[in-house]
C-alpha atoms as a PDB file:
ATOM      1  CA  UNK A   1      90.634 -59.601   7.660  1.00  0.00           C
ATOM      2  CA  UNK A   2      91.515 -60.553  11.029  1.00  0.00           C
ATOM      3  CA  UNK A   3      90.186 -58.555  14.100  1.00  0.00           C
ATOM      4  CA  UNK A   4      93.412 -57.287  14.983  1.00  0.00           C
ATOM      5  CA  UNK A   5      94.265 -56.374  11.364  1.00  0.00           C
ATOM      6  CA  UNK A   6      90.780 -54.935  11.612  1.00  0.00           C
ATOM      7  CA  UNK A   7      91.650 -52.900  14.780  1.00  0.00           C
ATOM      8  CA  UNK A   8      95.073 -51.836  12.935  1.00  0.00           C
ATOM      9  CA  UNK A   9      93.256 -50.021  10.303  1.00  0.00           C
ATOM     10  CA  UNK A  10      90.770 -48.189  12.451  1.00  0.00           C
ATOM     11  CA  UNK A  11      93.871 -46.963  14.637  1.00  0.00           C
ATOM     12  CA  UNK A  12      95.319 -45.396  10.708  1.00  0.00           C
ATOM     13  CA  UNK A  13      92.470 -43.743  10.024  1.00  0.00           C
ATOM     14  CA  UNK A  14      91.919 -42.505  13.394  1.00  0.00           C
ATOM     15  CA  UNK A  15      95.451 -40.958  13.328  1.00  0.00           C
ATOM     16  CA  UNK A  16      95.115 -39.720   9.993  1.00  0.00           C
ATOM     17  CA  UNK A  17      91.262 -37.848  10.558  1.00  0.00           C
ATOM     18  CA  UNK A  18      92.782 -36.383  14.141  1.00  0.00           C
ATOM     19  CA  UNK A  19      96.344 -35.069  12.253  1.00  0.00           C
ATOM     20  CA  UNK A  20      94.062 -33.087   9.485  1.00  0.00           C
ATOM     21  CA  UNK A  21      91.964 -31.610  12.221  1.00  0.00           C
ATOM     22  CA  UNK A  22      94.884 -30.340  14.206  1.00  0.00           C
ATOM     23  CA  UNK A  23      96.005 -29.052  10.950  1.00  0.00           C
ATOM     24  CA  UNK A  24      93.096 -27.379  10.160  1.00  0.00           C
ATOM     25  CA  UNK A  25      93.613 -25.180  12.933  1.00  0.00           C
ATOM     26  CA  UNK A  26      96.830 -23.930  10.873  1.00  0.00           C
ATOM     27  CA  UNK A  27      94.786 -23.437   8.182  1.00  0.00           C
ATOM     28  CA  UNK A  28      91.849 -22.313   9.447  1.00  0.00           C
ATOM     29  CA  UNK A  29      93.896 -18.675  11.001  1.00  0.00           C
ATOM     30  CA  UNK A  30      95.361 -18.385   7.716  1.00  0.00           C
ATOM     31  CA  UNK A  31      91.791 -18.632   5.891  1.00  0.00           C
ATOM     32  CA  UNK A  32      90.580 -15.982   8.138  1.00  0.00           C
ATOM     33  CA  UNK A  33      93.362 -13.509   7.094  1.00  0.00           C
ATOM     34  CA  UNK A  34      91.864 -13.686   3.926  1.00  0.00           C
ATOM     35  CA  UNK A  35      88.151 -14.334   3.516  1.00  0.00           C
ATOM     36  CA  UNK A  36      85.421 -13.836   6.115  1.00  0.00           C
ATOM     37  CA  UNK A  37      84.789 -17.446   8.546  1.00  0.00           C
ATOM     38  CA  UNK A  38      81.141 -17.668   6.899  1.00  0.00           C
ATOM     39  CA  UNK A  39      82.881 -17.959   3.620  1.00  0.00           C
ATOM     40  CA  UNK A  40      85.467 -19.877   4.324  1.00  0.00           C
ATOM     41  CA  UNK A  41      83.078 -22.526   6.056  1.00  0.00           C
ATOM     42  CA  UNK A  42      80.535 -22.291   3.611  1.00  0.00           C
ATOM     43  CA  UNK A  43      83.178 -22.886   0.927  1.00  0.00           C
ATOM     44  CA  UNK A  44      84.641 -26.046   2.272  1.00  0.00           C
ATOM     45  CA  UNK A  45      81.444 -27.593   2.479  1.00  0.00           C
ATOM     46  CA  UNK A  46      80.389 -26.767  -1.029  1.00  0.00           C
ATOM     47  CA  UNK A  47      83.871 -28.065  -2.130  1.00  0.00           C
ATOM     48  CA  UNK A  48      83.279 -31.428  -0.208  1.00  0.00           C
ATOM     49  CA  UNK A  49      79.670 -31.464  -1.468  1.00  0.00           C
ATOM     50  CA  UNK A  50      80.430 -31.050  -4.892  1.00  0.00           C
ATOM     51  CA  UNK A  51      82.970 -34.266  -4.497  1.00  0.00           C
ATOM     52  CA  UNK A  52      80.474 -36.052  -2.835  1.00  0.00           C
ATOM     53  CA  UNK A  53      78.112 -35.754  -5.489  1.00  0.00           C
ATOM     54  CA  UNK A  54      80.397 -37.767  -7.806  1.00  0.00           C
ATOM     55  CA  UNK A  55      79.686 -40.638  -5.760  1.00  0.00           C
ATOM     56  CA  UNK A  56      76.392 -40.357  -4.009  1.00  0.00           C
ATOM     57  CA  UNK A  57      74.288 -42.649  -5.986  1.00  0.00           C
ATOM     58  CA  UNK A  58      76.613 -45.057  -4.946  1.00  0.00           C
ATOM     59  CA  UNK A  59      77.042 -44.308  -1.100  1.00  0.00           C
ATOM     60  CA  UNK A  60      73.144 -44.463  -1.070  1.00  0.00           C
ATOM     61  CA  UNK A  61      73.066 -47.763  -2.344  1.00  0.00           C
ATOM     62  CA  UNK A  62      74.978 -49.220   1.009  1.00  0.00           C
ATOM     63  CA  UNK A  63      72.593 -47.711   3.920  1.00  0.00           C
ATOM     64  CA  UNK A  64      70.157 -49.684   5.821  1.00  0.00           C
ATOM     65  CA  UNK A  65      67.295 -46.745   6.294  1.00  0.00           C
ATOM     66  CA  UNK A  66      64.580 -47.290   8.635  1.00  0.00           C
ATOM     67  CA  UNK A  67      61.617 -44.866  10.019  1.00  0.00           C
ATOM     68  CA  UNK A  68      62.459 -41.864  11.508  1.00  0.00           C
ATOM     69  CA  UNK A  69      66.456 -42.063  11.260  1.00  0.00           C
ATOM     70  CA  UNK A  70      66.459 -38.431   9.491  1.00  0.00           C
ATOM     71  CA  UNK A  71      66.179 -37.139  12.888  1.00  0.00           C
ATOM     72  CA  UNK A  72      69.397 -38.110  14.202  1.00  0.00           C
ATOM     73  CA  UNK A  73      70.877 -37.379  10.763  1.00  0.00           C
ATOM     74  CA  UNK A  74      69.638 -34.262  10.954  1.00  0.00           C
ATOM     75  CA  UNK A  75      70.784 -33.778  14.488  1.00  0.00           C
ATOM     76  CA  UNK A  76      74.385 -34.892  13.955  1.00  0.00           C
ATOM     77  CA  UNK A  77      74.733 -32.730  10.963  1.00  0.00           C
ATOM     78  CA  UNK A  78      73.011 -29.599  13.024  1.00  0.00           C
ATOM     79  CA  UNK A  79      75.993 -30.171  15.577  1.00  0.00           C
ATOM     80  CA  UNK A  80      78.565 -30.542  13.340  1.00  0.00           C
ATOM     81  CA  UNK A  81      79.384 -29.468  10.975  1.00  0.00           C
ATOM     82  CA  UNK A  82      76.549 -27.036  11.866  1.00  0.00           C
ATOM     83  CA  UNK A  83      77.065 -25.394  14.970  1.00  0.00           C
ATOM     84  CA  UNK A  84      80.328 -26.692  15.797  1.00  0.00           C
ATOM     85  CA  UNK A  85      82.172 -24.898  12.945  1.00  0.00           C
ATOM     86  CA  UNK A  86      80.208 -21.905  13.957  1.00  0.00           C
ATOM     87  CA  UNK A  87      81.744 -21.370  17.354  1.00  0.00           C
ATOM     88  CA  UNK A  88      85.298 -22.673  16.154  1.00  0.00           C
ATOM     89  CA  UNK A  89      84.979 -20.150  13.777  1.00  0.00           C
ATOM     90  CA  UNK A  90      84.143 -17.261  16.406  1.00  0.00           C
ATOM     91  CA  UNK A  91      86.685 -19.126  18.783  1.00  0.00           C
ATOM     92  CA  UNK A  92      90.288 -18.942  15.946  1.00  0.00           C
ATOM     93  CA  UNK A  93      89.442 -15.185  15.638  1.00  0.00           C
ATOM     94  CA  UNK A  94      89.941 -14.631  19.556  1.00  0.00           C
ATOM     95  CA  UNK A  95      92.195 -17.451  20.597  1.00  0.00           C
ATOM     96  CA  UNK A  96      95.416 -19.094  18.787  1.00  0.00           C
ATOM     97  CA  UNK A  97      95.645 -22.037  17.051  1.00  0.00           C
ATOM     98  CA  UNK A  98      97.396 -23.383  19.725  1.00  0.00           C
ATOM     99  CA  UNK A  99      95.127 -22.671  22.824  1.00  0.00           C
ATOM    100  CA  UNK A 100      92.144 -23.654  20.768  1.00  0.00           C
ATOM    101  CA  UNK A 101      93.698 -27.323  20.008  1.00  0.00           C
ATOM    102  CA  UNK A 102      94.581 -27.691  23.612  1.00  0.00           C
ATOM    103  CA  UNK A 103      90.693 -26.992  24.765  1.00  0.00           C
ATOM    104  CA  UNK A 104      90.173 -30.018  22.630  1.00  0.00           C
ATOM    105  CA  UNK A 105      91.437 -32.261  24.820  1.00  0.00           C
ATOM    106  CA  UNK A 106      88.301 -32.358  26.567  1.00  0.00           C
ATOM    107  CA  UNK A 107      86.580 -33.617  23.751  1.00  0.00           C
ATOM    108  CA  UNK A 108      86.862 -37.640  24.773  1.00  0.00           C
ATOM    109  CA  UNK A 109      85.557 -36.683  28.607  1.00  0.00           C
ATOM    110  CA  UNK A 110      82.873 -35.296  27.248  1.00  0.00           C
ATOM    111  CA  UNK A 111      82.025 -37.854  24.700  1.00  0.00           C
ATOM    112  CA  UNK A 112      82.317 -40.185  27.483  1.00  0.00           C
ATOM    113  CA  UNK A 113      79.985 -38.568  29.739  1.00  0.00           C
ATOM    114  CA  UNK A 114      77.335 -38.099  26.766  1.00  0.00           C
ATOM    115  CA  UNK A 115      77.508 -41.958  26.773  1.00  0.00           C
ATOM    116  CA  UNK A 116      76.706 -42.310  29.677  1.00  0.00           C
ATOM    117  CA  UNK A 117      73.327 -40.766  29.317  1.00  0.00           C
ATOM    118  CA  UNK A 118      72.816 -41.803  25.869  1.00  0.00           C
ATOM    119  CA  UNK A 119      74.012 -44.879  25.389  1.00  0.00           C
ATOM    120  CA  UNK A 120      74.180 -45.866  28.924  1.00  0.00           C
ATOM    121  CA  UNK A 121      77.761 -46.668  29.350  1.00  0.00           C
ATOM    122  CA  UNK A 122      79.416 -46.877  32.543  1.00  0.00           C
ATOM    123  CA  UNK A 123      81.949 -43.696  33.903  1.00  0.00           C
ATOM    124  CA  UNK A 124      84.152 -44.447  36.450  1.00  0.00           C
ATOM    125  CA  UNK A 125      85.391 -42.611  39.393  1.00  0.00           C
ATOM    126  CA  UNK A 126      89.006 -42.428  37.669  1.00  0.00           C
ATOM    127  CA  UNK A 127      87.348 -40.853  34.584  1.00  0.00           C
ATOM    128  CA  UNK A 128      85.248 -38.566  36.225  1.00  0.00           C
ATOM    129  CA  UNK A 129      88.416 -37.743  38.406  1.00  0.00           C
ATOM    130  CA  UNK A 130      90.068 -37.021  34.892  1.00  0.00           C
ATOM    131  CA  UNK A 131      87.474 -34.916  33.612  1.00  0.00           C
ATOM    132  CA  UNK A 132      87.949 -32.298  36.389  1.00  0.00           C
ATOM    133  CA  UNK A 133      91.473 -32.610  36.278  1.00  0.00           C
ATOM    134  CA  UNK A 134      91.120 -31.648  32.487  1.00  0.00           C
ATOM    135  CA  UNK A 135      88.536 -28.961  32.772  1.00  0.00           C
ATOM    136  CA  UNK A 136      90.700 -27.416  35.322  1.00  0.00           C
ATOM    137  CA  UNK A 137      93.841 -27.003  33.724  1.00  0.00           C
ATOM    138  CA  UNK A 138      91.373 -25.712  30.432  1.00  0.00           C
ATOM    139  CA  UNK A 139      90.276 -22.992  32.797  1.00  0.00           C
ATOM    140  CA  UNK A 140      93.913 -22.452  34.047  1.00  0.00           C
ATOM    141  CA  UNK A 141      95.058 -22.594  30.027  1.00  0.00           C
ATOM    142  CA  UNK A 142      92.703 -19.746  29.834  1.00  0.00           C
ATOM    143  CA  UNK A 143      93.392 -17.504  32.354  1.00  0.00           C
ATOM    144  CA  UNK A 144      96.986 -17.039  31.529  1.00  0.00           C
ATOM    145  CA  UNK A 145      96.638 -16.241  28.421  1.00  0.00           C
ATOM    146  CA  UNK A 146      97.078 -12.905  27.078  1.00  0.00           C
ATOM    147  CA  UNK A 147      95.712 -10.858  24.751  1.00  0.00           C
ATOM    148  CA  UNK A 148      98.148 -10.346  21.091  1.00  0.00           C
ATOM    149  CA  UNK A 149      97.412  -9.673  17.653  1.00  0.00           C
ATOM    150  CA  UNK A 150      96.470 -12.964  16.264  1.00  0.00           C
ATOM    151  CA  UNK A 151      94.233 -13.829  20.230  1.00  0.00           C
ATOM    152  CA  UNK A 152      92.876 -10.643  21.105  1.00  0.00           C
ATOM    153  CA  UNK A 153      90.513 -12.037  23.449  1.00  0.00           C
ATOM    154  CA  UNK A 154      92.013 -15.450  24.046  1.00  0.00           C
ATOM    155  CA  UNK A 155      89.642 -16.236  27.303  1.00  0.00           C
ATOM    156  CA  UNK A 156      86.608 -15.744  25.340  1.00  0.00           C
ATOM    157  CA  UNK A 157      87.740 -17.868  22.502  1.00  0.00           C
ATOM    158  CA  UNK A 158      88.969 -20.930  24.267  1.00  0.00           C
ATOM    159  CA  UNK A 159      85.127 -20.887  25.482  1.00  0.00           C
ATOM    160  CA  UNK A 160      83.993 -20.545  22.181  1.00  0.00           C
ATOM    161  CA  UNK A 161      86.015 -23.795  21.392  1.00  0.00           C
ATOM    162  CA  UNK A 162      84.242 -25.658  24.706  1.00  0.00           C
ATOM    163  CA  UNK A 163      81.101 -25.099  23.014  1.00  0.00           C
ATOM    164  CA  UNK A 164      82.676 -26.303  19.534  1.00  0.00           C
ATOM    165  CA  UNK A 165      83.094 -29.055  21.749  1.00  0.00           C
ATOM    166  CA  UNK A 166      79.437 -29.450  23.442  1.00  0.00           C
ATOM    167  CA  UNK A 167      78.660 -30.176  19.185  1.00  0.00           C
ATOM    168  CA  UNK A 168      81.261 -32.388  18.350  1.00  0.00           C
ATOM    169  CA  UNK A 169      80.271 -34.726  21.389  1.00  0.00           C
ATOM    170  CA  UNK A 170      76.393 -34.461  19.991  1.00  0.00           C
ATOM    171  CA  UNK A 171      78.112 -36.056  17.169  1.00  0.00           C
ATOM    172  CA  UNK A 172      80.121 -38.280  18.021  1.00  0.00           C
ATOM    173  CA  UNK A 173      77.468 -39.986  20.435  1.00  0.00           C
ATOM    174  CA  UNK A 174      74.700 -39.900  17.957  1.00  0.00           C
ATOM    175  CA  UNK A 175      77.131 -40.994  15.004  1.00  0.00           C
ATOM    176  CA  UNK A 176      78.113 -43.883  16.966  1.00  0.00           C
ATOM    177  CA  UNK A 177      74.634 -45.282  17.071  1.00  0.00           C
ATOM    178  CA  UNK A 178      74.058 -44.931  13.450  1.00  0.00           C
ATOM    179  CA  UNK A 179      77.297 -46.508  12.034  1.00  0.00           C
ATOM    180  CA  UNK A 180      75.826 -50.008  12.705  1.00  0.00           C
ATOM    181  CA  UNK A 181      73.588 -49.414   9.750  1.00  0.00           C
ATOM    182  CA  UNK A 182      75.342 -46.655   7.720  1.00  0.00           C
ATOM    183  CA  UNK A 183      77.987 -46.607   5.892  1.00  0.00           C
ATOM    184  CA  UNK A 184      80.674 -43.817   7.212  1.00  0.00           C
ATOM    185  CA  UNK A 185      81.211 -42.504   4.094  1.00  0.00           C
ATOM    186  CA  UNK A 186      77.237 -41.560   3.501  1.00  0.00           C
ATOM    187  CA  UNK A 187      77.640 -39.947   6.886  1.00  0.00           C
ATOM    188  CA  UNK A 188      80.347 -37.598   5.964  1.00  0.00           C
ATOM    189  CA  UNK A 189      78.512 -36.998   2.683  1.00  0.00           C
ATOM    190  CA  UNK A 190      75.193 -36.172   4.430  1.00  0.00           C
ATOM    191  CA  UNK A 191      77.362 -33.698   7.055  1.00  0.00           C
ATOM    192  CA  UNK A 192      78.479 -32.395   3.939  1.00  0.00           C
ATOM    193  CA  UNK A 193      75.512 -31.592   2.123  1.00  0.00           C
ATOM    194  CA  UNK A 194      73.767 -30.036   5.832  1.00  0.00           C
ATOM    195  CA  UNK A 195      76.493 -28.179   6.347  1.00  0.00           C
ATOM    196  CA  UNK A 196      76.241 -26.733   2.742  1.00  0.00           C
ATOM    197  CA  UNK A 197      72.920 -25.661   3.400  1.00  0.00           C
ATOM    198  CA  UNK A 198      73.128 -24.725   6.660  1.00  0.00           C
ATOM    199  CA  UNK A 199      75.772 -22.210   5.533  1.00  0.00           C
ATOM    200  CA  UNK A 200      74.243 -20.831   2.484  1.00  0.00           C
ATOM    201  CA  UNK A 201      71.849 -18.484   4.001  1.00  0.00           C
ATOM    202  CA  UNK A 202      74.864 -17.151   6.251  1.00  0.00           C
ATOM    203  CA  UNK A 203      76.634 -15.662   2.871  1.00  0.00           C
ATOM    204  CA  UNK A 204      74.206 -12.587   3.001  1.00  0.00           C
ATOM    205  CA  UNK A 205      74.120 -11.938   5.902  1.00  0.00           C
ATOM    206  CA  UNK A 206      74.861  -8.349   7.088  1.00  0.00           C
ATOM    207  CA  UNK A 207      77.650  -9.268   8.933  1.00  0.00           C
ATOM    208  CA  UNK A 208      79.380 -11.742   6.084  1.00  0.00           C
ATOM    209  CA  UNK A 209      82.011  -9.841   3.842  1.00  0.00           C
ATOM    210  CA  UNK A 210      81.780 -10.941   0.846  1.00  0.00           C
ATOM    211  CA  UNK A 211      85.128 -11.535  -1.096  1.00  0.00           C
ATOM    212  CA  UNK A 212      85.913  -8.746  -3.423  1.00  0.00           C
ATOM    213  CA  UNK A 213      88.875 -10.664  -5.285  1.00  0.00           C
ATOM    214  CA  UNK A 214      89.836 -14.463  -5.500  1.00  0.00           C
ATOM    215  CA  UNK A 215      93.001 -14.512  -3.194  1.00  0.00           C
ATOM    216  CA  UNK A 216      95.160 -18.065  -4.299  1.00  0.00           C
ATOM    217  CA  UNK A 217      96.172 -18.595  -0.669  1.00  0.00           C
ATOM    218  CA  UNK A 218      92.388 -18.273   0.466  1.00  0.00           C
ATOM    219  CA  UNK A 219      91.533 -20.442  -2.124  1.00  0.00           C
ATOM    220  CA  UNK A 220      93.832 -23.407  -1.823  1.00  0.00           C
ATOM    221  CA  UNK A 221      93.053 -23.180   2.008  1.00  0.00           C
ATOM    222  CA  UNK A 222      89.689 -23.468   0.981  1.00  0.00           C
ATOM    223  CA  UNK A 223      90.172 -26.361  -0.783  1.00  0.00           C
ATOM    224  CA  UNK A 224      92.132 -28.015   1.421  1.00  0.00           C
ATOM    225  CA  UNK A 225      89.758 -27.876   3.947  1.00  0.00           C
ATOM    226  CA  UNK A 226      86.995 -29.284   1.847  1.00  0.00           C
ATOM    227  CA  UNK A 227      89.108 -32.454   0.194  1.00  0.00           C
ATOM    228  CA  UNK A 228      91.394 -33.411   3.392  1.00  0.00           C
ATOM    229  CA  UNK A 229      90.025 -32.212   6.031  1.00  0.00           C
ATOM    230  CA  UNK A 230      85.876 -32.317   5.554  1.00  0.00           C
ATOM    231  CA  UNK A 231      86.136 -35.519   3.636  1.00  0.00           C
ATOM    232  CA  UNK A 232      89.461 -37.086   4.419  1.00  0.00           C
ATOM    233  CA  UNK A 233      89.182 -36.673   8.020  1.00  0.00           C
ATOM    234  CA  UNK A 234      85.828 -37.113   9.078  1.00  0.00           C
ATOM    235  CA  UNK A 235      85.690 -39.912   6.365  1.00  0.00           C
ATOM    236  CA  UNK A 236      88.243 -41.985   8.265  1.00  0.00           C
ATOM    237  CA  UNK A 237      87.306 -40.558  11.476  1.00  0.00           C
ATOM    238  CA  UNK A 238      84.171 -42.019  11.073  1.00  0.00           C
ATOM    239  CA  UNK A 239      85.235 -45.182   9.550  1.00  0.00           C
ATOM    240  CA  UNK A 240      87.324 -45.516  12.425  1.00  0.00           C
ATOM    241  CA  UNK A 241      85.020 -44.775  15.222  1.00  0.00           C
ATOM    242  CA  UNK A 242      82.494 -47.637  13.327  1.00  0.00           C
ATOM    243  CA  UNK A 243      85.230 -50.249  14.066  1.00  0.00           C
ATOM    244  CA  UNK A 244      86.016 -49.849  17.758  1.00  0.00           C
ATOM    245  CA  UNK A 245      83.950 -48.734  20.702  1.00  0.00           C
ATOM    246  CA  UNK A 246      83.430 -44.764  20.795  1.00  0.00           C
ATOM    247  CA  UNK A 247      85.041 -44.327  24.145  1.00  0.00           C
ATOM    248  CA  UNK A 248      88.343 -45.685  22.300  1.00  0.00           C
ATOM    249  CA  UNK A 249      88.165 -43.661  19.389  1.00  0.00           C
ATOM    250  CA  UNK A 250      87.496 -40.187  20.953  1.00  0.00           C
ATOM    251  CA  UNK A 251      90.616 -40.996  23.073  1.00  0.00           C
ATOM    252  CA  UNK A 252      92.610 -40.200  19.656  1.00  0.00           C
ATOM    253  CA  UNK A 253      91.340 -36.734  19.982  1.00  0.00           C
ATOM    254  CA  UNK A 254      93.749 -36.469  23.024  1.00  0.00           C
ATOM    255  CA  UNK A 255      96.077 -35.795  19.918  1.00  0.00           C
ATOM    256  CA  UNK A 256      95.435 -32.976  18.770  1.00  0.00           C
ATOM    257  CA  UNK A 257      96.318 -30.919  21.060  1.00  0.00           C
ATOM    258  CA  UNK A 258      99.990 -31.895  20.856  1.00  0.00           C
ATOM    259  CA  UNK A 259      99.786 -31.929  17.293  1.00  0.00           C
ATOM    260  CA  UNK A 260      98.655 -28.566  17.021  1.00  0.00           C
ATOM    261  CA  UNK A 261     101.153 -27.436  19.143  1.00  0.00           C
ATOM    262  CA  UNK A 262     103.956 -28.502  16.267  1.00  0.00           C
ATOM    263  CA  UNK A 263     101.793 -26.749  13.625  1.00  0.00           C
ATOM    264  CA  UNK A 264     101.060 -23.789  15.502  1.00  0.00           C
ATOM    265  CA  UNK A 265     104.889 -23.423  16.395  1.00  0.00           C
ATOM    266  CA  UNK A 266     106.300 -24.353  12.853  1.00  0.00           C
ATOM    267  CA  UNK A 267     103.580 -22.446  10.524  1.00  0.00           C
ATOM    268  CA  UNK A 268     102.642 -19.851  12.468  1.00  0.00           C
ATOM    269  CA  UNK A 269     105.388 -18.989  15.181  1.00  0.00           C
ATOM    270  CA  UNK A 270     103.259 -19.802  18.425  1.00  0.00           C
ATOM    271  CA  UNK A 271     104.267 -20.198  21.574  1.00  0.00           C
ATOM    272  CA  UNK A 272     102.948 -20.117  25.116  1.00  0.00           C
ATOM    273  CA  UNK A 273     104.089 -19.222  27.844  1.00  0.00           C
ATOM    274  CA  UNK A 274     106.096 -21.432  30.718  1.00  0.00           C
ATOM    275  CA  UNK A 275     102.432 -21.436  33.439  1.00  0.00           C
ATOM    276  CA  UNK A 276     100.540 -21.780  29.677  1.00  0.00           C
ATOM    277  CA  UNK A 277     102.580 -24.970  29.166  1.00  0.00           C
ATOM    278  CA  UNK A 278     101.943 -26.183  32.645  1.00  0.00           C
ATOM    279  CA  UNK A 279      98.217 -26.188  32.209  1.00  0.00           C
ATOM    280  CA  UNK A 280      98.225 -27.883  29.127  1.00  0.00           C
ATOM    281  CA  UNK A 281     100.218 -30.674  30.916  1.00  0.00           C
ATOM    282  CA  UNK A 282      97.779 -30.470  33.690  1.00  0.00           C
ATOM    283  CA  UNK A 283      94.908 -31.091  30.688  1.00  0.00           C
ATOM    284  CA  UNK A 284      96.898 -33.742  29.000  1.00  0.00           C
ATOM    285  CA  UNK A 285      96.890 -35.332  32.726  1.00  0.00           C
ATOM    286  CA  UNK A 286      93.360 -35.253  33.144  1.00  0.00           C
ATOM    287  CA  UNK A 287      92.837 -36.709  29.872  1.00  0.00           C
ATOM    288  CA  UNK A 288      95.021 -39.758  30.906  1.00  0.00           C
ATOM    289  CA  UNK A 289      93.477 -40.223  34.304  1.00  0.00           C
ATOM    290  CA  UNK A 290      90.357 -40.538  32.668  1.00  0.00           C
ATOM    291  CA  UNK A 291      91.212 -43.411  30.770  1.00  0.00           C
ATOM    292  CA  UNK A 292      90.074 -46.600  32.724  1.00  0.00           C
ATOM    293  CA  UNK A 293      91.868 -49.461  31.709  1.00  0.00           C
ATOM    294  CA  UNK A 294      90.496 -52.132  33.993  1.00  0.00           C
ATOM    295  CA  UNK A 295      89.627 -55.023  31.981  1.00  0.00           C
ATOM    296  CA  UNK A 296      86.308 -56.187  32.093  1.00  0.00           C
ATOM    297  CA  UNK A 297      85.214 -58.969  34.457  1.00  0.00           C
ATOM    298  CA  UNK A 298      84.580 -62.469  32.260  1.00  0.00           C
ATOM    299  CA  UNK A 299      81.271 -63.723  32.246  1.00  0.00           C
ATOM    300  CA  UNK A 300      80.308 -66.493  34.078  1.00  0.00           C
ATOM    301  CA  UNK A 301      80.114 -69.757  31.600  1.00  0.00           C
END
């Protein structure tokens, strides 16, 4: 395989992992109608587990282990799908689908700055001018919004999402410095399996509602969060992100947002208002400023 043919592939399954999540936003809101967010989490990580398990002994068979990487296993899987599905959870019951896909957009700033200290990589002045850009028109995305029946605190949401996306940038960096020696696939299994037992203990308690009857639309949402979007899109999110440098691949992200937008409006009758749609351009913006595309200087021969 060639290295563009190479780079062609990543770009699919980058496309493909960021359309599931912006659908799981969809399908998230209609979960919640039905079962409580501890179940419905908890569920989709038992369903991808259980999938998982079919193949395990062979996904084990294809890492390079060495001393002490459990703790940044453990640490990606404590982010997410750990944490981060906690406050996305907390976030879709204040905030729509919508808003909470637009807050997103963030997501590759902040991956970019958690490079920087992690993984040393270089910010520029154009990104950093981007990132304020972006967190401004978050804060102005907020702000307008007003309260309805499906975001009855939309403010406090939208900052439940930020922190969804503090995790999902603890992730991403510390993902990217394992793929090198990991398959991506054993990574989504082993956020699988964490997140199972991270959520277990949650079921009971006091504030968890257990399900009293097996609703068919809670279940197939269920399931299609566990199948497409726990293993299908972190699977080739993942994969993806392995292939090309992490700054690249979190710039996908700035899909989802737009994406959600079309799901939101088709499935579930969203819309925002005309100053709501202004500071999601004014995100969008940001996002694109902070792109640098100057090419690297060639080395000297």
């Amino acid at each position: 395989m060639t290295l563009t043919q190479g780079k062609g592939l990543a770009f699919v399954a980058l496309l493909t992992g960021v359309t599931l999540w912006a659908s799981s936003f969809v399908v998230l809101k209609v979960a919640f109608t039905r079962f409580d967010p501890m179940v419905v989490i908890f569920g989709r990580m038992a369903v991808a587990s259980l999938c998982f398990l079919l193949v395990a002994r062979h996904l084990a068979r294809t890492v390079d282990y060495r001393p002490g990487d459990w703790k940044p296993l453990l640490f990606m899987g404590f982010c997410e799908p750990g944490l981060y599905f906690i406050f996305e959870a907390m976030a879709l019951t204040y905030t729509d689908a919508s808003q909470a896909g637009m807050i997103c957009a963030l997501l590759p700033l902040m991956v970019a700055v958690g490079a920087r200290f992690h993984l040393g990589e270089r910010i520029s002045r154009r990104t950093l001018s981007g990132f304020v850009l972006a967190i401004a028109g978050a804060v102005a995305l907020s702000a307008a919004a007003k309260p309805s029946i499906s975001a009855p605190n939309p403010a406090l949401g939208n900052f439940l999402e930020f922190m969804a996306m503090v995790c999902a940038t603890g992730y991403m960096v510390t993902l990217k410095g394992l793929t090198p020696r990991y398959n991506p696939w054993f990574l989504t299994m082993i956020q699988a399996f964490i997140g199972s037992i991270f959520y277990f203990p949650l079921l009971f308690l006091p504030t968890t509602t257990l399900p009293a009857t097996l609703d068919p639309v809670g279940i197939g949402s269920i399931v299609f969060l566990g199948v497409f979007v726990t293993i299908l899109a972190y699977g080739s999110y993942n994969f993806g992100m392995s292939k090309i440098p992490a700054s690249q691949a979190s710039a996908f992200v700035n899909l989802i947002p737009v994406i959600t937008l079309v799901f939101g409006w088709f499935f579930l009758g969203e819309l925002l208002t005309p100053f709501q749609y202004a500071a999601s351009a004014v995100v969008l913006a940001g996002v694109f400023l902070s792109q640098d595309r100057k090419r690297p200087a060639p080395s000297a021969a």
